[in-house]
Protein backbone atom coordinates (compact mmCIF):
# COMPACT_ATOMS: atom_id res chain seq x y z
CA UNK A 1 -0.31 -3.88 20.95
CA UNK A 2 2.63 -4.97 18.94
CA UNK A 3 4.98 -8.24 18.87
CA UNK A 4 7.64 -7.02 17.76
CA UNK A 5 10.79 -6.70 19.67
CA UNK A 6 11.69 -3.17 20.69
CA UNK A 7 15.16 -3.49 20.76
CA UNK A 8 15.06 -4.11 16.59
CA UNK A 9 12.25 -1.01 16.89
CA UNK A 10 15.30 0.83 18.78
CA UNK A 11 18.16 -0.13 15.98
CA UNK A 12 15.46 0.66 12.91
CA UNK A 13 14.63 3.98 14.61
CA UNK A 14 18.43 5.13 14.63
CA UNK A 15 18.87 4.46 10.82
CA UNK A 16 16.07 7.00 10.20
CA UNK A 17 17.64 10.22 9.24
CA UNK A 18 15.16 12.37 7.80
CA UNK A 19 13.31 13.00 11.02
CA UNK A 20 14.90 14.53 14.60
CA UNK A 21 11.77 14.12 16.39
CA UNK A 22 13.06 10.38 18.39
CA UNK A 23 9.24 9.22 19.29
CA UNK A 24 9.11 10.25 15.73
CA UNK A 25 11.34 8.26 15.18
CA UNK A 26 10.18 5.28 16.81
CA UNK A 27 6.47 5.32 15.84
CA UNK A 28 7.59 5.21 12.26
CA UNK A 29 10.25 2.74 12.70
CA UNK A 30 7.51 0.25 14.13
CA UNK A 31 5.35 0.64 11.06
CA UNK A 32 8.07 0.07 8.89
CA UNK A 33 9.43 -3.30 10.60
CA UNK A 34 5.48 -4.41 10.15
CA UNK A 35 5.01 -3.09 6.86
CA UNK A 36 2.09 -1.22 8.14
CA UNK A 37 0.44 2.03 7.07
CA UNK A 38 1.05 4.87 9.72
CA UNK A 39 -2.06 7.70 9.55
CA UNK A 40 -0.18 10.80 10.56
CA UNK A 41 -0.35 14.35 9.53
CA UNK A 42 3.24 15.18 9.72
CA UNK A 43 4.74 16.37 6.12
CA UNK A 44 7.87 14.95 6.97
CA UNK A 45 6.27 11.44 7.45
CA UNK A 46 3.70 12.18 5.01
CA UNK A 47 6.98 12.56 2.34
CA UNK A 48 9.55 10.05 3.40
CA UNK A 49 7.48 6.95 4.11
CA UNK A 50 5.62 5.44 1.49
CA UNK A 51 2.72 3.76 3.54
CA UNK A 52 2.08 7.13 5.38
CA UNK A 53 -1.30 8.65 4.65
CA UNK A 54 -3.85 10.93 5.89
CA UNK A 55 -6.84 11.66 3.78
């Protein structure tokens, strides 16, 4: 569960241009708001935002 408002999810999400996929998209824009490490295997993830890992 997450606090934060989805509306500023929504606005972060459109400002991220290096992915088309929009749940994409959102999932990362959420981590980012909250600072928060996203564990995805996705390249394009994996190279664009700096708190995405998979090991």
């Amino acid at each position: 569960m997450c606090d934060q408002n989805f509306n500023l999810i929504i606005n972060k999400s459109l400002t991220i241009n290096w992915i088309r996929d929009p749940f994409d998209r959102i999932i990362t824009a959420n981590a980012h708001l909250n600072n928060d490490i996203l564990l995805t295997k996705d390249h394009v993830i994996l190279n664009n935002y700096i708190y995405a890992k998979w090991d």
